[in-house]
N, C-alpha and C. Protein backbone atom coordinates (compact mmCIF):
# COMPACT_ATOMS: atom_id res chain seq x y z
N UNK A 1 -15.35 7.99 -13.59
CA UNK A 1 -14.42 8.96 -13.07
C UNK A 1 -14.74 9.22 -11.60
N UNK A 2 -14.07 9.07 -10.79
CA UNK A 2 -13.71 9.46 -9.31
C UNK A 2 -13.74 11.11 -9.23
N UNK A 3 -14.63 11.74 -8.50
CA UNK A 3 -14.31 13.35 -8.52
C UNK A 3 -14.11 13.38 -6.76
N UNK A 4 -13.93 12.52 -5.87
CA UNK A 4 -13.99 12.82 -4.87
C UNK A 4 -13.54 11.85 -4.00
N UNK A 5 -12.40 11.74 -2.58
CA UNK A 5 -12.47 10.56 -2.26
C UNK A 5 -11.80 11.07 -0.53
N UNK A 6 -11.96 9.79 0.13
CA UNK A 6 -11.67 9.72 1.15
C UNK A 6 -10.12 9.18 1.33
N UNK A 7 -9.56 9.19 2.79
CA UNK A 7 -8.15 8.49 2.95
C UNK A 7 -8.25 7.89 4.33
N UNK A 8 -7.48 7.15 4.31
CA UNK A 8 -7.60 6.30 5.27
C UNK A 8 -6.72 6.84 6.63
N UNK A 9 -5.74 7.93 5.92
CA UNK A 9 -4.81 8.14 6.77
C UNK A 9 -3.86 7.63 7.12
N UNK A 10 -2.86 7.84 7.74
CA UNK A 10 -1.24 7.34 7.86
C UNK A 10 -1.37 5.85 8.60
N UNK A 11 -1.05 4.77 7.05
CA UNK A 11 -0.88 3.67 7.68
C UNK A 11 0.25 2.77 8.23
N UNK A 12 0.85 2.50 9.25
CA UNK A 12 2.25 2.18 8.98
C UNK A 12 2.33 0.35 9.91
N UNK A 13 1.09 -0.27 10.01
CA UNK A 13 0.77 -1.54 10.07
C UNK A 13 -0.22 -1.94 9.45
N UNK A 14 -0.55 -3.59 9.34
CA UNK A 14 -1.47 -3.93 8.42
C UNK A 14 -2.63 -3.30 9.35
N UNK A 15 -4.05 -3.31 8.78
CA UNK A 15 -5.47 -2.94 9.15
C UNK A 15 -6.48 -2.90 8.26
N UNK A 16 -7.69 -2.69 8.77
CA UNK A 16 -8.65 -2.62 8.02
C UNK A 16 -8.93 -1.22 7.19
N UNK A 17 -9.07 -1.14 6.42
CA UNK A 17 -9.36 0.57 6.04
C UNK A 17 -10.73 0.52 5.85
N UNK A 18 -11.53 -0.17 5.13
CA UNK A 18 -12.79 0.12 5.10
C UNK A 18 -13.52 -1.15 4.91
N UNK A 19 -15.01 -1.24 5.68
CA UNK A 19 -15.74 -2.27 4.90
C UNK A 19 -16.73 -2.38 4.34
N UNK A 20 -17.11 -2.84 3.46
CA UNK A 20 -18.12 -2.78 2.32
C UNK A 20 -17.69 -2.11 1.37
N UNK A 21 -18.78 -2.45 0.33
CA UNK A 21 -18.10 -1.91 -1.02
C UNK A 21 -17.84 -0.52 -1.50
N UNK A 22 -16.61 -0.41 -2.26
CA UNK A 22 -16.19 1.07 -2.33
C UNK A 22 -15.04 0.84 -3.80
N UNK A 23 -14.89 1.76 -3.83
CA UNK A 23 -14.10 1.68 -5.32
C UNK A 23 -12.40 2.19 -4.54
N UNK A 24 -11.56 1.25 -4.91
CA UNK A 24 -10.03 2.34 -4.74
C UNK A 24 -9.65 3.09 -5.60
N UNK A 25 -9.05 4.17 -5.19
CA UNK A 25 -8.90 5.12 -5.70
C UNK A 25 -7.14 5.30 -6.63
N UNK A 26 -6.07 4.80 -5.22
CA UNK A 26 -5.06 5.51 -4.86
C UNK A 26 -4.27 4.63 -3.69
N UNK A 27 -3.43 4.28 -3.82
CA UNK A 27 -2.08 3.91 -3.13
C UNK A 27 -1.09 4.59 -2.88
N UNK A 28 -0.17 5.29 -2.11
CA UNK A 28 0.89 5.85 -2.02
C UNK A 28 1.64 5.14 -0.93
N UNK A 29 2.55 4.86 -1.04
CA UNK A 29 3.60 4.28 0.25
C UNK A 29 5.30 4.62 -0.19
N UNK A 30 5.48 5.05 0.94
CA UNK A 30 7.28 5.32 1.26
C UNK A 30 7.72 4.62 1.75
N UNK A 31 8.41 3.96 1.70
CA UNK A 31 9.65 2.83 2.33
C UNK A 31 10.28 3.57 3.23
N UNK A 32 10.48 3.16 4.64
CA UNK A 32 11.28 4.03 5.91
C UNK A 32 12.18 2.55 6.12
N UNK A 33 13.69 3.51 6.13
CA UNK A 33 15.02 2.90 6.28
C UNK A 33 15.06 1.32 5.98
N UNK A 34 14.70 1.42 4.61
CA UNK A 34 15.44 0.47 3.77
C UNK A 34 13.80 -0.69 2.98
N UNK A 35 13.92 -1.69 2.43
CA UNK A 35 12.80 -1.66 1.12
C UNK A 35 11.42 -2.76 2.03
N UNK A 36 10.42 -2.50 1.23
CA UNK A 36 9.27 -2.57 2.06
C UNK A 36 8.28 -3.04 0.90
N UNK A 37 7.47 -4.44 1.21
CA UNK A 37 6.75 -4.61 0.10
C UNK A 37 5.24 -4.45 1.24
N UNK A 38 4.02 -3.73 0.41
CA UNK A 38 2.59 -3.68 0.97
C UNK A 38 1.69 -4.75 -0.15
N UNK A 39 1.01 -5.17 0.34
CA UNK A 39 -0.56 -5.79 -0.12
C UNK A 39 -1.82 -4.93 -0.04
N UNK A 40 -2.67 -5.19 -0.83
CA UNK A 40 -4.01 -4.30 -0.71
C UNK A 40 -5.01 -5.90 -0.75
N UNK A 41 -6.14 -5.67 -0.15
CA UNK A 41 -7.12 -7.13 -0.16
C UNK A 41 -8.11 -6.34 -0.42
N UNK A 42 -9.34 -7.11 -1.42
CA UNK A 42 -10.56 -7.11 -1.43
C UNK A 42 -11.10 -7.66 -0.25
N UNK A 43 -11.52 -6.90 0.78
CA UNK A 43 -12.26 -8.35 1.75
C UNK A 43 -11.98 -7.45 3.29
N UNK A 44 -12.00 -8.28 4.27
CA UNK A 44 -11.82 -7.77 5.71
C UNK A 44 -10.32 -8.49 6.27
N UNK A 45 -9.32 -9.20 5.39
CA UNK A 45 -8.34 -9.65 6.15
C UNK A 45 -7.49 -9.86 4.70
N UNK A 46 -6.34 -10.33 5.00
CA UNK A 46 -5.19 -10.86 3.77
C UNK A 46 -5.77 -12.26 3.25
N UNK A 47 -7.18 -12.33 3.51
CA UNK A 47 -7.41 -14.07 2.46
C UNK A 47 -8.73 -13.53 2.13
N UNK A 48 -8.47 -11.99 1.29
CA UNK A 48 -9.72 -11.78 0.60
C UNK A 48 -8.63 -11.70 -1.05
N UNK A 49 -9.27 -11.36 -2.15
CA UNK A 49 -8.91 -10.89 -3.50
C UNK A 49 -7.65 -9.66 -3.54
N UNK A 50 -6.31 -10.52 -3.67
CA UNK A 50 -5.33 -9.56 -3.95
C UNK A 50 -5.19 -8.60 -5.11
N UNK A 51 -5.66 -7.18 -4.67
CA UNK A 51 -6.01 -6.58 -5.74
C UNK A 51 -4.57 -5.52 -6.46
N UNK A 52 -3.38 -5.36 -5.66
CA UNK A 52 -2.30 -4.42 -5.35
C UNK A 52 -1.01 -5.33 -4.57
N UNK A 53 -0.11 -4.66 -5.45
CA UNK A 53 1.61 -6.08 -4.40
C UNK A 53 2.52 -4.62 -4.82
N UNK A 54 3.00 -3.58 -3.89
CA UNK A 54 3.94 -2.92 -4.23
C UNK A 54 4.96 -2.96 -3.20
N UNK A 55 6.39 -3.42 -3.72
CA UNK A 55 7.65 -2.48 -3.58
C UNK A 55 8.13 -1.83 -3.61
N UNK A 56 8.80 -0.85 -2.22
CA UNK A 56 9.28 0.00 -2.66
C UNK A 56 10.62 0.01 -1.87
N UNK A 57 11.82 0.96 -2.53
CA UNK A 57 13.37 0.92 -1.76
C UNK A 57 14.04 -0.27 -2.87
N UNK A 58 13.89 -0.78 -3.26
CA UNK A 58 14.68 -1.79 -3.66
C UNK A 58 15.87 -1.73 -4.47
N UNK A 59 15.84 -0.41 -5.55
CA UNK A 59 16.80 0.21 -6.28
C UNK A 59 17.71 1.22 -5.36
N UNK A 60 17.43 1.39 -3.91
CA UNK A 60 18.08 1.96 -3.33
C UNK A 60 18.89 1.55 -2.64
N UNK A 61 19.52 0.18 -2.74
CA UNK A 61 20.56 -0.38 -2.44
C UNK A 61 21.93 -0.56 -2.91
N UNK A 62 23.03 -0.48 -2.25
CA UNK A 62 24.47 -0.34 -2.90
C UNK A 62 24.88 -1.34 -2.18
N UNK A 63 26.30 -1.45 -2.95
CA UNK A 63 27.03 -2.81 -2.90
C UNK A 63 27.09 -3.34 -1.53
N UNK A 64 27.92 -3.98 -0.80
CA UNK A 64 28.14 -4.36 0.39
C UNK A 64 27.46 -5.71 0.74
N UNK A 65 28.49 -6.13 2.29
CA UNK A 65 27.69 -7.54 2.88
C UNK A 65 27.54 -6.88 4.27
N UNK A 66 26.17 -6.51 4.58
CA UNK A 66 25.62 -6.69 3.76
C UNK A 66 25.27 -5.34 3.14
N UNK A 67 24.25 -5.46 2.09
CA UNK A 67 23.90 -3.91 1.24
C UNK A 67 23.75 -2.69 2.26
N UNK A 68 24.31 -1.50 1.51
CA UNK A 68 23.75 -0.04 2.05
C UNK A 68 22.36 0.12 1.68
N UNK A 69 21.27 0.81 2.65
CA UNK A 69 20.26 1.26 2.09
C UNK A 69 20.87 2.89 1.96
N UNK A 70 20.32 3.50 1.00
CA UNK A 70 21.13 4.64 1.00
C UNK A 70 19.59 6.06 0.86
N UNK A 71 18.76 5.93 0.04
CA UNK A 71 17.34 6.69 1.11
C UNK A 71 16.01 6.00 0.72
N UNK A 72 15.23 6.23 1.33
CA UNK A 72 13.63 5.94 1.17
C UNK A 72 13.04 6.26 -0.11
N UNK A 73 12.41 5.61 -0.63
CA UNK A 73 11.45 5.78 -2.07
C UNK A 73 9.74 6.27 -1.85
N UNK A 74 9.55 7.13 -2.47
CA UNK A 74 7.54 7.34 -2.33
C UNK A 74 7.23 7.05 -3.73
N UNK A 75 6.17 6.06 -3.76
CA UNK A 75 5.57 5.67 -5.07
C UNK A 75 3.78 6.30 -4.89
N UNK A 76 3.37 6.62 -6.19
CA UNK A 76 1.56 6.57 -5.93
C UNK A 76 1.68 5.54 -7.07
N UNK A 77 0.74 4.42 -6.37
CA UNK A 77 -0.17 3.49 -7.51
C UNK A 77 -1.42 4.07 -8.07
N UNK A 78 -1.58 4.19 -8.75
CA UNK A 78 -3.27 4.85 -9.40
C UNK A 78 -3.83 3.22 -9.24
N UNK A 79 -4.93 3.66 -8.64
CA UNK A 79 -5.78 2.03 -9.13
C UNK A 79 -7.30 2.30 -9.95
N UNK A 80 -7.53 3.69 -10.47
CA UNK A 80 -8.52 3.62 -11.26
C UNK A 80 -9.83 3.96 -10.69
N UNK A 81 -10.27 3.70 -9.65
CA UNK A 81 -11.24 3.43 -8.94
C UNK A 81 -11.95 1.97 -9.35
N UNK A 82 -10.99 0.73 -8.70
CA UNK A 82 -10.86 -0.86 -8.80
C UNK A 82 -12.31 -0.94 -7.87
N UNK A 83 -13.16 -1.39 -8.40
CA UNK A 83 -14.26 -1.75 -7.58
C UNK A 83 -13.71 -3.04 -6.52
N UNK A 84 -14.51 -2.60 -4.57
CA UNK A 84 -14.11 -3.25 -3.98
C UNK A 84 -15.30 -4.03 -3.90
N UNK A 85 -15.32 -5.02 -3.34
CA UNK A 85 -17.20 -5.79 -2.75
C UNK A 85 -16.80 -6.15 -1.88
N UNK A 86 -15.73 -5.86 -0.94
CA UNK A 86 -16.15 -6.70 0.64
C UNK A 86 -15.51 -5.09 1.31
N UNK A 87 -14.53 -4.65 0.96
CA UNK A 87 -13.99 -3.42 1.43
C UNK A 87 -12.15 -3.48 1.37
N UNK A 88 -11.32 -2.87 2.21
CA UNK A 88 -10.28 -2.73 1.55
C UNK A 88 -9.65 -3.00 2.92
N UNK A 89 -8.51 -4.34 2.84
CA UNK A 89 -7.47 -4.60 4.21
C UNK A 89 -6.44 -4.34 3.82
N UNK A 90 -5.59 -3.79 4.37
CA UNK A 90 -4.10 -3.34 3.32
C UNK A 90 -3.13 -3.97 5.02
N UNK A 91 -2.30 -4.98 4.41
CA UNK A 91 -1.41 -5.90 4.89
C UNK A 91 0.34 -5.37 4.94
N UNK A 92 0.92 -5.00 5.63
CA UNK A 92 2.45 -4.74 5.23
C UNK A 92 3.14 -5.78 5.56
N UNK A 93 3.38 -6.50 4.55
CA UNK A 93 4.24 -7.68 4.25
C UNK A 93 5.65 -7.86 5.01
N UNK A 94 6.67 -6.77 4.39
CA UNK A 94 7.76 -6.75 4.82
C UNK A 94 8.24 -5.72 4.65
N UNK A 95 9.58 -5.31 5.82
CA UNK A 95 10.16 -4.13 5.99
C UNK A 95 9.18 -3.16 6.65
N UNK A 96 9.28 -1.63 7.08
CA UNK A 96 8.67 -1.01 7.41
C UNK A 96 8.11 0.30 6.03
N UNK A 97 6.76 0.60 5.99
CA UNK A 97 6.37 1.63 4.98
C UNK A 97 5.57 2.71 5.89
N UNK A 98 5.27 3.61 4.89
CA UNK A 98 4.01 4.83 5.63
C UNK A 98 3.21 4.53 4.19
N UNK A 99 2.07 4.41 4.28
CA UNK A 99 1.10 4.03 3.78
C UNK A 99 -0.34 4.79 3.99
N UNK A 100 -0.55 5.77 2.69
CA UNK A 100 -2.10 6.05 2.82
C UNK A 100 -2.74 5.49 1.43
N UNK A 101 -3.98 5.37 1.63
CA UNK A 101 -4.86 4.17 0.76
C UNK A 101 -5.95 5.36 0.62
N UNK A 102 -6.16 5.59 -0.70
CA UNK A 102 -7.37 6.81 -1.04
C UNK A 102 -8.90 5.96 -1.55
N UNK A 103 -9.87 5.91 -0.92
CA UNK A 103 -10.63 5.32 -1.81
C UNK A 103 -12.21 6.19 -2.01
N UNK A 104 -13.01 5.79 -2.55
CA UNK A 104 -14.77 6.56 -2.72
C UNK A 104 -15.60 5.50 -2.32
């Protein structure tokens, strides 16, 4: 059980959040104007252990050519406290998100 944890703070490009080993905690990301997928890595870059792949916005699209985005989505991933061993790089794939990463 996790009784305590740190944040990485408002992420809204890929970066490093931490290095060395640490447990994650917590994912949260909002999709800003229209859908947005993030990565989480075991390691110091995107070619460590993909531990996290979330989408978000994607149900918030309506008909059209092309589609309406019509508003932003906030998801929390629980990750348990996922043991890290190199530390935690969180990558934003595509679209734009706000992204904080909780870990111990």
């Amino acid at each position: 059980m996790v009784t305590g944890c740190r944040s990485s703070g408002l992420l809204d490009a890929s970066a490093q959040v931490v290095t060395g080993r640490c447990k994650l905690v917590s994912v949260h990301v909002t999709s800003i104007g229209g859908p947005a997928t993030i990565k989480v890595f075991d390691g110091t870059d995107n070619s460590g252990k993909e531990v996290a792949r979330i989408t978000v916005g994607i149900d918030n699209l309506t008909g059209g050519n092309p589609p309406n985005y019509i508003q932003d989505e906030t998801v929390e991933f629980d990750m348990h406290g996922v043991l890290m061993e190199n530390g935690i790089y969180y990558e934003e794939t595509s679209g734009e998100a706000a992204v904080f990463i909780n870990f111990a």
